[in-house]
C-alpha atoms as a PDB file:
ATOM      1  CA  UNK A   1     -19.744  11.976   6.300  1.00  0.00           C
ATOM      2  CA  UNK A   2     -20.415   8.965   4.432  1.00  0.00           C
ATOM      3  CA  UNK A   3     -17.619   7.336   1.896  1.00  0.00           C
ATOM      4  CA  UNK A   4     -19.872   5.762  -0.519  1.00  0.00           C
ATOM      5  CA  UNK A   5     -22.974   5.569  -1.778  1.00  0.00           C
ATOM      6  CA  UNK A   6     -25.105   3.254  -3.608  1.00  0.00           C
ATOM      7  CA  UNK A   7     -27.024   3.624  -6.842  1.00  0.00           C
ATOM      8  CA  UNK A   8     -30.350   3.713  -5.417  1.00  0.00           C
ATOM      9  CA  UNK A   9     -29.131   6.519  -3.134  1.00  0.00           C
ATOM     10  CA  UNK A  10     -27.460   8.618  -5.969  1.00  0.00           C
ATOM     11  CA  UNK A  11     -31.021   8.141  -8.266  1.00  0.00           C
ATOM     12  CA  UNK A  12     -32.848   9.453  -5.017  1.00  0.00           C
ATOM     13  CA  UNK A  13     -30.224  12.654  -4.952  1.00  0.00           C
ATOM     14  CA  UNK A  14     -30.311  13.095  -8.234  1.00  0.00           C
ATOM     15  CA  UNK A  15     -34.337  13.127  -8.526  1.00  0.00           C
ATOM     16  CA  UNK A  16     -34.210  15.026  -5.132  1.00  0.00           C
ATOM     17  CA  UNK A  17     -32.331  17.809  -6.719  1.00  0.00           C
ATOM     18  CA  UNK A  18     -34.402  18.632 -10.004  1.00  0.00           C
ATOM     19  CA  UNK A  19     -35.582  21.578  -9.389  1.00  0.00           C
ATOM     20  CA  UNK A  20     -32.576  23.200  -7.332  1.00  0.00           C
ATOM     21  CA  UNK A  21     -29.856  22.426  -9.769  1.00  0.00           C
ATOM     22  CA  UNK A  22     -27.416  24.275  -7.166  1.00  0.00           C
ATOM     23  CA  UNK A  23     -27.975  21.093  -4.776  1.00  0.00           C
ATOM     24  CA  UNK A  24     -27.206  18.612  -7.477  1.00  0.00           C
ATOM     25  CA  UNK A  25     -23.793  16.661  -6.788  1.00  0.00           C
ATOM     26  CA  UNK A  26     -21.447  17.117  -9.221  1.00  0.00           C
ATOM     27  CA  UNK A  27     -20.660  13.864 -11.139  1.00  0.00           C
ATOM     28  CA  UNK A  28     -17.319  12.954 -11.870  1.00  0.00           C
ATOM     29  CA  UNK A  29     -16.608   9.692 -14.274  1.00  0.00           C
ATOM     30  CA  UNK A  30     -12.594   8.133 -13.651  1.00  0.00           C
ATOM     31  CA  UNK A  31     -13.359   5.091 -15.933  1.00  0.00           C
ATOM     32  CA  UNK A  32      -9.258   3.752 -15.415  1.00  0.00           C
ATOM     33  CA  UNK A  33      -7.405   0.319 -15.667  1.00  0.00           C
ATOM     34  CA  UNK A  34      -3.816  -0.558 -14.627  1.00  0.00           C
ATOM     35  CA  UNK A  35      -2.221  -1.035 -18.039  1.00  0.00           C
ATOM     36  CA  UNK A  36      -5.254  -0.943 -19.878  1.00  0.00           C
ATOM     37  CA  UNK A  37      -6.400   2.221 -22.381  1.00  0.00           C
ATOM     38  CA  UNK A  38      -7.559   5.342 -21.288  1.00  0.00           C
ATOM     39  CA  UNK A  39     -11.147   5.916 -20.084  1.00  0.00           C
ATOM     40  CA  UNK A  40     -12.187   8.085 -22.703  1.00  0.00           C
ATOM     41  CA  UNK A  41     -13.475   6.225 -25.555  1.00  0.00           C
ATOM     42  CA  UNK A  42     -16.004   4.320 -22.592  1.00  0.00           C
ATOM     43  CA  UNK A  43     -17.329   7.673 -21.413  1.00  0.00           C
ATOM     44  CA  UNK A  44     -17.892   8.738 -24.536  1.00  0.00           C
ATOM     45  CA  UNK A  45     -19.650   5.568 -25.848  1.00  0.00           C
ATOM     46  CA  UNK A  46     -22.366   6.088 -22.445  1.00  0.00           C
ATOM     47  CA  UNK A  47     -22.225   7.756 -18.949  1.00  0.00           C
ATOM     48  CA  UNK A  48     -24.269   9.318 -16.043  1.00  0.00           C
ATOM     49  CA  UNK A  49     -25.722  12.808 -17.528  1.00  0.00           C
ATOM     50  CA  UNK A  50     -24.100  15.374 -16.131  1.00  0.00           C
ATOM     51  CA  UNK A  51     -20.940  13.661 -15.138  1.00  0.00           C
ATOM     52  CA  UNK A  52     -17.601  15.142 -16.585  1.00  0.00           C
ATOM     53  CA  UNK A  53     -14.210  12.592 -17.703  1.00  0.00           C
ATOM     54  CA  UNK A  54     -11.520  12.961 -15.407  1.00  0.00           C
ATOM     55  CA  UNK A  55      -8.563  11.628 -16.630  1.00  0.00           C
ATOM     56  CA  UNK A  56      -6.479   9.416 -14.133  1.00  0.00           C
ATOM     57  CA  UNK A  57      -2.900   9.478 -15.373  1.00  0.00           C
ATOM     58  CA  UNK A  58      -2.783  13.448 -16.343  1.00  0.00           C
ATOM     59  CA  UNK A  59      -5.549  14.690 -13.550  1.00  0.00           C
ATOM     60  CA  UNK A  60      -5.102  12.715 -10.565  1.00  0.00           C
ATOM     61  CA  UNK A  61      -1.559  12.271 -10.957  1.00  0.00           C
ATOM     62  CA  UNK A  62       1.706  13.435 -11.868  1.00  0.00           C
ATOM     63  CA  UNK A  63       4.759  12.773 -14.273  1.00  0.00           C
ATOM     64  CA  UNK A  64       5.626   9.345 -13.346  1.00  0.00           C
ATOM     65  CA  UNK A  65       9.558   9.180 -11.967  1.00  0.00           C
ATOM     66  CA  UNK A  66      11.543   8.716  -8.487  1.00  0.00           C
ATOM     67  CA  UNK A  67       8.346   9.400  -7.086  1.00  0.00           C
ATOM     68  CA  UNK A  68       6.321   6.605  -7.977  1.00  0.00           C
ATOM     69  CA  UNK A  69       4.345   6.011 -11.163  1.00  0.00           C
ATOM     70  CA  UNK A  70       1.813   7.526  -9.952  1.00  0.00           C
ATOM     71  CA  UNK A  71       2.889  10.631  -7.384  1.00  0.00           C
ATOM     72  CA  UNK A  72       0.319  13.242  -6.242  1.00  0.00           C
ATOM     73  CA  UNK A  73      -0.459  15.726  -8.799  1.00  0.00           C
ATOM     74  CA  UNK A  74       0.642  19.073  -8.773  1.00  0.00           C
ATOM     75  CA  UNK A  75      -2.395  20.834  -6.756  1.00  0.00           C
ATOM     76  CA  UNK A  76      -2.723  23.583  -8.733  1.00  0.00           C
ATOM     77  CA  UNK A  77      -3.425  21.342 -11.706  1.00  0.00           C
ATOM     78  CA  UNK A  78      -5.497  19.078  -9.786  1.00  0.00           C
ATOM     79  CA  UNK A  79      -7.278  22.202  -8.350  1.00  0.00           C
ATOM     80  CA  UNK A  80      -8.055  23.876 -11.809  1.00  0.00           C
ATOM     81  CA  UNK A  81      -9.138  20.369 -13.431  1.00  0.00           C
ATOM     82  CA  UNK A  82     -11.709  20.463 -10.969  1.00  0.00           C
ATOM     83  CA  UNK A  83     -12.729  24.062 -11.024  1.00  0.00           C
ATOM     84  CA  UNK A  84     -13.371  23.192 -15.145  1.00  0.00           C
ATOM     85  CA  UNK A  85     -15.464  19.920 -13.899  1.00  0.00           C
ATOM     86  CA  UNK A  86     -17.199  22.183 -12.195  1.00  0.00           C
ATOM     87  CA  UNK A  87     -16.474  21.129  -8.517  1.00  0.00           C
ATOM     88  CA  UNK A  88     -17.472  23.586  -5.576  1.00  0.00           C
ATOM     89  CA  UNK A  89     -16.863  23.568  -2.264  1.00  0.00           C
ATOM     90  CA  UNK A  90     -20.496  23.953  -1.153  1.00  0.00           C
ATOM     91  CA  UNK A  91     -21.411  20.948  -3.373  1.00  0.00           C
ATOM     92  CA  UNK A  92     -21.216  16.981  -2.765  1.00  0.00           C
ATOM     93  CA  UNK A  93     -19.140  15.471  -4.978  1.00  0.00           C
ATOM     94  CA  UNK A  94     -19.811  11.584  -6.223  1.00  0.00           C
ATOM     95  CA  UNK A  95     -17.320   9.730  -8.722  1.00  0.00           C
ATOM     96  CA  UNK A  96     -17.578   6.314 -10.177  1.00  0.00           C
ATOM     97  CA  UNK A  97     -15.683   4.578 -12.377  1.00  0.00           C
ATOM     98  CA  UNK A  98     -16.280   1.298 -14.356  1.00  0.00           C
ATOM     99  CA  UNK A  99     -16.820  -1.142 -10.899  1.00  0.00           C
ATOM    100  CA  UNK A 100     -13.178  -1.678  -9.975  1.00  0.00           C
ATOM    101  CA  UNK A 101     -12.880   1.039  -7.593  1.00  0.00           C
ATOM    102  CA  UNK A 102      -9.488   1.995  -7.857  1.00  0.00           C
ATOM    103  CA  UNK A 103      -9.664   5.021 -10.128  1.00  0.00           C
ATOM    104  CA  UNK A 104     -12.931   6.025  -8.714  1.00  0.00           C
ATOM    105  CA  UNK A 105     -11.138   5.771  -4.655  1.00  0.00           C
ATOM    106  CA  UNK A 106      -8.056   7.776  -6.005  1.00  0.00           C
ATOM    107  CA  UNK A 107     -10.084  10.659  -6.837  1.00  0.00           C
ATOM    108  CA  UNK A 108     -11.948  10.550  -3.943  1.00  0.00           C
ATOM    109  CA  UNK A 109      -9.134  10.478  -1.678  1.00  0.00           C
ATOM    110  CA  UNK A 110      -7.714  13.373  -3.498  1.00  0.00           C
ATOM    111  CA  UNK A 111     -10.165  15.620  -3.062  1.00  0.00           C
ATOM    112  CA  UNK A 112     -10.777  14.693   0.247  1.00  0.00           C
ATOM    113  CA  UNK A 113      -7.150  15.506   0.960  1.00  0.00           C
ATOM    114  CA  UNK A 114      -7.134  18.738  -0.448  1.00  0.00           C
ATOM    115  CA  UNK A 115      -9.990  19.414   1.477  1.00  0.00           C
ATOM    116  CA  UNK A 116     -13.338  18.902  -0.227  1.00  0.00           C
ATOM    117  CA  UNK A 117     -15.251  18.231   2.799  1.00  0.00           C
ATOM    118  CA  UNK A 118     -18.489  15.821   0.887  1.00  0.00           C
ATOM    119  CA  UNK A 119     -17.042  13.322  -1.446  1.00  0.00           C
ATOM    120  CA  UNK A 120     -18.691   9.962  -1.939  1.00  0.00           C
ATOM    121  CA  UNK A 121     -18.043   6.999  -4.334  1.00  0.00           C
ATOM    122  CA  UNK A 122     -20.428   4.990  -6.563  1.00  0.00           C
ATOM    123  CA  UNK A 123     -20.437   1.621  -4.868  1.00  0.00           C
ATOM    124  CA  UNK A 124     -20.198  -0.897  -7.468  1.00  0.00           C
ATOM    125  CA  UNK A 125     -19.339   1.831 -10.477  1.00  0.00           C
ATOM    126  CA  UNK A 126     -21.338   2.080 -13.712  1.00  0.00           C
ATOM    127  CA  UNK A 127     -21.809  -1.358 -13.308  1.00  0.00           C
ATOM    128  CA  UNK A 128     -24.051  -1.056 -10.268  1.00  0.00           C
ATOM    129  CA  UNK A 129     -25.538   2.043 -11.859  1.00  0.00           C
ATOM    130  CA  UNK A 130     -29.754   1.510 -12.637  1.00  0.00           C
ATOM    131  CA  UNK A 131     -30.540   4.536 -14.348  1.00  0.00           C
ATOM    132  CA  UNK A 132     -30.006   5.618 -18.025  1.00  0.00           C
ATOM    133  CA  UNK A 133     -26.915   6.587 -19.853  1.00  0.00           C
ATOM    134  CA  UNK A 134     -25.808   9.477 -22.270  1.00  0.00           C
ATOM    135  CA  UNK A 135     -23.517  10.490 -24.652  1.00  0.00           C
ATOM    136  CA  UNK A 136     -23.962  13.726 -24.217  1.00  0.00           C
ATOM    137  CA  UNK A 137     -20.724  15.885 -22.583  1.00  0.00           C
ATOM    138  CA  UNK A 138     -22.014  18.723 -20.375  1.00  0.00           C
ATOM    139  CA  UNK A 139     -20.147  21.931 -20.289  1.00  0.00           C
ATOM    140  CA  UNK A 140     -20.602  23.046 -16.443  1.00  0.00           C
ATOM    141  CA  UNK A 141     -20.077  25.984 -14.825  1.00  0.00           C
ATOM    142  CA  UNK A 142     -16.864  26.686 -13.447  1.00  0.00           C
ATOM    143  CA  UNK A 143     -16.478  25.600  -9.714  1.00  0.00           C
ATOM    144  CA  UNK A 144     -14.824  27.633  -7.199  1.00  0.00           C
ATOM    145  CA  UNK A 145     -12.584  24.517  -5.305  1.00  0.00           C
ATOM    146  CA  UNK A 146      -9.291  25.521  -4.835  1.00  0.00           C
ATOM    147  CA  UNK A 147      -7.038  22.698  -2.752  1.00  0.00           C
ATOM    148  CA  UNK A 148      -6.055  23.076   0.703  1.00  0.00           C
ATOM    149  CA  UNK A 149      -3.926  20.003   0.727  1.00  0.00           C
ATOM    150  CA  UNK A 150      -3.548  18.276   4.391  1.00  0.00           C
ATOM    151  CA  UNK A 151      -6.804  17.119   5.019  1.00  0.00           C
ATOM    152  CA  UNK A 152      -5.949  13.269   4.793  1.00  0.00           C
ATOM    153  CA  UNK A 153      -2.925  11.985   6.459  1.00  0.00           C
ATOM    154  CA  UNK A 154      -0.418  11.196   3.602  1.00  0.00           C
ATOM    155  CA  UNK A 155       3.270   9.200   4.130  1.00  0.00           C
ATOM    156  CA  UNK A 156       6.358   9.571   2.539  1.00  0.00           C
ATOM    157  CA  UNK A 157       9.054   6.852   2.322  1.00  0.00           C
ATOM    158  CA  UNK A 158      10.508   7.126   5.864  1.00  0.00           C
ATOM    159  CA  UNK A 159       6.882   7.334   7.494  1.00  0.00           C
ATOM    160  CA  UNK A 160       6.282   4.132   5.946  1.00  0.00           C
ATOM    161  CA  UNK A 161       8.802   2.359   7.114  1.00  0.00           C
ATOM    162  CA  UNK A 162       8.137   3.443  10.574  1.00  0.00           C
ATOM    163  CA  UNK A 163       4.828   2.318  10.901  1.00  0.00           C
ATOM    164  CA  UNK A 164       5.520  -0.784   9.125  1.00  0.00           C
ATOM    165  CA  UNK A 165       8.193  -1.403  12.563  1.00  0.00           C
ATOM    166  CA  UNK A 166       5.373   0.442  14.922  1.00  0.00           C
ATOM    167  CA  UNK A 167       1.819   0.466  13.449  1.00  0.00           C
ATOM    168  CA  UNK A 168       0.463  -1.502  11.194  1.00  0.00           C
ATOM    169  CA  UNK A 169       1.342  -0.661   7.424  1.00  0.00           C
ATOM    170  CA  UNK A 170      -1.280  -2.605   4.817  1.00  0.00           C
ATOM    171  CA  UNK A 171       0.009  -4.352   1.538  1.00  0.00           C
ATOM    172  CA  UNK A 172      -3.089  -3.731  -0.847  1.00  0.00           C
ATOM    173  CA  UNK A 173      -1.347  -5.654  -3.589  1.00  0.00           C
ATOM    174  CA  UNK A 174      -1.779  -8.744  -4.765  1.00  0.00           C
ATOM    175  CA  UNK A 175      -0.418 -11.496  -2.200  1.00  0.00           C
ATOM    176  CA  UNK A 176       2.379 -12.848  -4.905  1.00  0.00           C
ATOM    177  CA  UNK A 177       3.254  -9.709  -5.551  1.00  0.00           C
ATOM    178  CA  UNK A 178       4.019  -8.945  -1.740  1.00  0.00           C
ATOM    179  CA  UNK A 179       5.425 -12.382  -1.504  1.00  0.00           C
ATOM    180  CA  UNK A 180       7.848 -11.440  -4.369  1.00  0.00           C
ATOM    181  CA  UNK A 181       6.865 -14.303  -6.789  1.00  0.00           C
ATOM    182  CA  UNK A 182       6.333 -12.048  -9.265  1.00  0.00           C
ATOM    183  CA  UNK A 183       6.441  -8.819 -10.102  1.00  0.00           C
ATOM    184  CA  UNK A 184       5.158  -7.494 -13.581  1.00  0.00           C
ATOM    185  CA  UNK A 185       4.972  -3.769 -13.170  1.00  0.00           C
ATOM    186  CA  UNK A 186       8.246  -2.602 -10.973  1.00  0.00           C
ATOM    187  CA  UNK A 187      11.413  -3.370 -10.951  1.00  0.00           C
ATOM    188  CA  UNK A 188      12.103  -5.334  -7.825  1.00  0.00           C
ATOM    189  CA  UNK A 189       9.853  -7.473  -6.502  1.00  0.00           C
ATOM    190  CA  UNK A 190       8.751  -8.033  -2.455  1.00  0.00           C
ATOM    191  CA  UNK A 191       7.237  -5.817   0.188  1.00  0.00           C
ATOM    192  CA  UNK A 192       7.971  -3.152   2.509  1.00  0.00           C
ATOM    193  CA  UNK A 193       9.761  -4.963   5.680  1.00  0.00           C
ATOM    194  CA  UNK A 194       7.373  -5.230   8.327  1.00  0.00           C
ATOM    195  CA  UNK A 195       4.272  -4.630   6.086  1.00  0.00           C
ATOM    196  CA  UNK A 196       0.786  -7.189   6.802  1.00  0.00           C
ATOM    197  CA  UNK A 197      -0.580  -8.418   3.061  1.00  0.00           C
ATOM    198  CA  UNK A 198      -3.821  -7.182   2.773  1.00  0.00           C
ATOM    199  CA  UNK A 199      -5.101  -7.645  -1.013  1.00  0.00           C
ATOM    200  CA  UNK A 200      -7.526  -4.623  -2.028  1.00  0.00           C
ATOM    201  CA  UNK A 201      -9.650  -7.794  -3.313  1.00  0.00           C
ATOM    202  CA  UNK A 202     -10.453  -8.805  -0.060  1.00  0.00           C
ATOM    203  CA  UNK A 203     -12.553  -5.510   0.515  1.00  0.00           C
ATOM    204  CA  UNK A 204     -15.266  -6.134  -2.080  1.00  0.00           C
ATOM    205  CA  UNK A 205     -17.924  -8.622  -2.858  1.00  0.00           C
ATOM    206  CA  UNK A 206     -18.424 -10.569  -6.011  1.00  0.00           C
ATOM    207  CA  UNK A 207     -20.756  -7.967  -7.843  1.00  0.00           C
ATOM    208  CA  UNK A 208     -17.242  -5.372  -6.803  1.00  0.00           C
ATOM    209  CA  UNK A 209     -19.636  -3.818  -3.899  1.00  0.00           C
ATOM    210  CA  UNK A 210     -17.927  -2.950  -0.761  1.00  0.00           C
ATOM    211  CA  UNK A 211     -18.702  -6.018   1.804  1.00  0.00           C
ATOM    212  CA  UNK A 212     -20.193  -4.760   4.641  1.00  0.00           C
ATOM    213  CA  UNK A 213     -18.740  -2.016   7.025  1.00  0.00           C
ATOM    214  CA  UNK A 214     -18.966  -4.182  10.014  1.00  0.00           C
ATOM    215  CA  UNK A 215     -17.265  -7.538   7.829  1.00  0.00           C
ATOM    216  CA  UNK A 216     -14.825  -5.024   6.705  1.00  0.00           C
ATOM    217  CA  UNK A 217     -13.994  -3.884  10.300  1.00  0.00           C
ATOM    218  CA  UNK A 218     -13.790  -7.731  11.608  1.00  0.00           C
ATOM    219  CA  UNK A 219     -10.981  -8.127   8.280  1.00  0.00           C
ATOM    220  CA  UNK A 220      -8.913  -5.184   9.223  1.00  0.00           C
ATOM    221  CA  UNK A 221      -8.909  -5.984  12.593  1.00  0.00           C
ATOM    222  CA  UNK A 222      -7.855  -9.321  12.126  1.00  0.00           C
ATOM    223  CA  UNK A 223      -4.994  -7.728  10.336  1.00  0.00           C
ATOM    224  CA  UNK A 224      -3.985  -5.872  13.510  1.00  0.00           C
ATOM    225  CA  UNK A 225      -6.284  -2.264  13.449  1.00  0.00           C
ATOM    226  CA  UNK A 226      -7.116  -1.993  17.036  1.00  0.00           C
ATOM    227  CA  UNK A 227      -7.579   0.674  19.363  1.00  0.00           C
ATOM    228  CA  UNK A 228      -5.191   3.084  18.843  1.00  0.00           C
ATOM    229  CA  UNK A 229      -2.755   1.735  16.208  1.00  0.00           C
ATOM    230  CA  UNK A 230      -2.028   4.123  13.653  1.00  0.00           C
ATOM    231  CA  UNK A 231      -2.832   2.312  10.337  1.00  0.00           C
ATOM    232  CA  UNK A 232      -1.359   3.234   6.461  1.00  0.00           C
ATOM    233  CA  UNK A 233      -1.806   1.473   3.486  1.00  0.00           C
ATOM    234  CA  UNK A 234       0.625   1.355   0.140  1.00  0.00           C
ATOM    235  CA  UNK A 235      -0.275  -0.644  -2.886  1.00  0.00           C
ATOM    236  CA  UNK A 236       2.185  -0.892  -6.372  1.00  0.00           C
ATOM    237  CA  UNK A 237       1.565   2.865  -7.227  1.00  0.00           C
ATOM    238  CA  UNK A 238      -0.611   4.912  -4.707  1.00  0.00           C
ATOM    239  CA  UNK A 239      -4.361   3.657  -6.932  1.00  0.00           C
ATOM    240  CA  UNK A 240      -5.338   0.800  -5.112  1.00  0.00           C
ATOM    241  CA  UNK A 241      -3.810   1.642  -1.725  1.00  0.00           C
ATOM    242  CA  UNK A 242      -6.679   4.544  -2.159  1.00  0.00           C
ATOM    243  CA  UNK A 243      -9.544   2.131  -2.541  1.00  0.00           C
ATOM    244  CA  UNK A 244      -8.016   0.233   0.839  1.00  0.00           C
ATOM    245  CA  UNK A 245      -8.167   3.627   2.569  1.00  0.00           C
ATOM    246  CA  UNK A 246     -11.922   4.220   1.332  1.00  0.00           C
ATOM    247  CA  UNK A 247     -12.676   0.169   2.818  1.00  0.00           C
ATOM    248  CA  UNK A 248     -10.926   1.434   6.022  1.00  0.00           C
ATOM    249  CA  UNK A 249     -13.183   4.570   6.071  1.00  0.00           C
ATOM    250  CA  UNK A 250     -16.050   2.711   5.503  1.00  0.00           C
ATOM    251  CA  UNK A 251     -15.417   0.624   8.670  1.00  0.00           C
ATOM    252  CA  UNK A 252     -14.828   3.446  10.787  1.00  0.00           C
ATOM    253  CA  UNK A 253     -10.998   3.056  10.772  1.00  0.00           C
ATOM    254  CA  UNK A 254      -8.957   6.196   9.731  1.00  0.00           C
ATOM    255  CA  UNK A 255      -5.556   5.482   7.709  1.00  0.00           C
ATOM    256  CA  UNK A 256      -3.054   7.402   6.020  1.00  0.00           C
ATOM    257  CA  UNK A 257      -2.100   6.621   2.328  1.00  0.00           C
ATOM    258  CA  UNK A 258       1.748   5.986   1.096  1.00  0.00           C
ATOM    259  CA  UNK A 259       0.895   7.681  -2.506  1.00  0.00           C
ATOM    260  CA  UNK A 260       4.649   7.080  -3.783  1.00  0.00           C
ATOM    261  CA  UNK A 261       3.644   3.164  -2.515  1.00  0.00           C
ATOM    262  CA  UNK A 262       6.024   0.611  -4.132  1.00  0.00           C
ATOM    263  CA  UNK A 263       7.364   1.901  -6.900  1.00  0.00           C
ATOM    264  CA  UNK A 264       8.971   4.903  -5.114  1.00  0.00           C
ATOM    265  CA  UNK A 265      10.068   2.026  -2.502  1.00  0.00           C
ATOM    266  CA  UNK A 266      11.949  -0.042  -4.663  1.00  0.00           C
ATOM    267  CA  UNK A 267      13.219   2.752  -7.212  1.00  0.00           C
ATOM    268  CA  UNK A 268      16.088   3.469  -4.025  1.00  0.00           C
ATOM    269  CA  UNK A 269      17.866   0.577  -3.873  1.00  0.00           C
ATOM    270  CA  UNK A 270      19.664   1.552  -0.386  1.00  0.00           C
ATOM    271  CA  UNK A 271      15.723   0.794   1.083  1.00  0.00           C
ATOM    272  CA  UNK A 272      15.540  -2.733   2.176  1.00  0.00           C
ATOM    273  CA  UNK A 273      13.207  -5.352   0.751  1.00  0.00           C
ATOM    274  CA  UNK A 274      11.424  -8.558   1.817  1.00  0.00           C
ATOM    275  CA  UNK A 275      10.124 -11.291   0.404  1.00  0.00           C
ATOM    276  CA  UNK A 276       8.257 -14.293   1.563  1.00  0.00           C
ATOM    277  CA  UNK A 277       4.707 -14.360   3.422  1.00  0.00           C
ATOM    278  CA  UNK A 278       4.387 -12.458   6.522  1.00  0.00           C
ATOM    279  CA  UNK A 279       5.530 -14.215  10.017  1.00  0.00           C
ATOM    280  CA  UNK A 280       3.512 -16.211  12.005  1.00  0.00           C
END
């Protein structure tokens, strides 16, 4: 099943499935920044008709605290968010956000791990997007998903850590932020011991498209995905880290996500910490 899908693709499915509305993918808009204001007031001011506001920091995540900023939502929640969206599990699913990715690839994986089986992103956003805009806020039909979490392989604190010594474990954060130059969000500042830098940047092109899946493949196997090492990715808070794991997927590479990421890392301070760029 494919990960993403472009604009011209999602205008074709769209047009495709006028006349059996029961076909039509359900639409979800996660407009989010890191630090910046909520989504909202943009999806109110224009969006894809049909698409319904999912709200990042009370939706697709929980109370912030030891685990993370950002830990896995409660699945019930998440699960009856969705059913109000209007998600089913005999529908495809497409989210987009405003053409960062990150709040658009933590929704994705979300569902995906709770076990929505067709679940594609908007490659580029709403800024990629070609057809018209509305400010017009559907009321759908209530959906029948209800989560089956498990479906994506997920890491806790310990699992990290042993496939940073043993696999390969992927730093999606920005490369002075794994070096530990700075640090403007958590408290401590470095990377998981063991972990390769791998920038969530890297994965996109200038117009925030994914590059392509066989350039993505020759990156991440650069990095050290070959044949049969087990791969995870962790980023500041479990947002980003999800956009690395959608690259991954789009280059054929299956990884598992560390949601708690760095900010559960470094809120232990028994858990050891480097700094500095990566050996050799």
């Amino acid at each position: 099943m494919a990960a993403i899908i472009s604009a011209s693709e999602l205008l074709s499915d769209l047009a495709a499935s006028g006349e059996a509305p029961e076909r039509r993918p359900v639409l979800l808009d996660v407009r989010w920044q890191l630090g910046g204001p909520p989504g909202g007031p943009e999806y109110a001011a224009g969006h894809l008709r049909g698409a319904v506001y999912i709200d990042l920091e009370t939706v697709l995540a929980g109370p912030p605290g030891p685990g993370g900023r950002h830990p896995l939502p409660d699945p019930e929640v998440f699960g009856a968010a969705m059913r109000r969206a209007g998600v089913r599990h005999d529908r495809p699913v497409v989210v987009y956000d405003g053409g960062q990715g990150w709040g658009a690839a933590r929704a994705w994986w979300l569902l995906r791990w709770a076990g929505h089986r067709d679940v594609r992103v908007l490659d580029g956003g709403l800024a990629a997007w070609t057809g018209g805009l509305t400010t017009e806020v559907p009321e759908p039909a209530p959906g029948d998903f209800r989560p089956a979490p498990g479906a994506m392989p997920l890491l806790g604190a310990e699992d990290a850590a042993k496939l940073a010594r043993g696999g390969l474990l992927l730093d999606a954060r920005a490369a002075e932020r794994y070096r530990g130059e700075v640090e403007p969000i958590d408290p401590v500042g470095g990377h998981i011991p063991g972990a390769v830098s791998a920038p969530t940047t890297g994965n996109t092109g200038p117009d925030g498209r994914f590059r392509p899946a066989a350039e993505l493949a020759r990156r991440f196997a650069e990095l050290g995905a070959g044949p049969g090492t087990a791969v995870g990715v962790y980023c500041g808070s479990g947002v980003s880290a999800a956009h690395q794991v959608l690259a991954l997927a789009v280059a054929g590479i299956d990884a598992a996500l560390y949601a708690g990421s760095w900010s559960e890392w470094c809120a232990d301070p028994a858990r050891p910490v480097a700094t500095g760029p990566q050996p050799g």
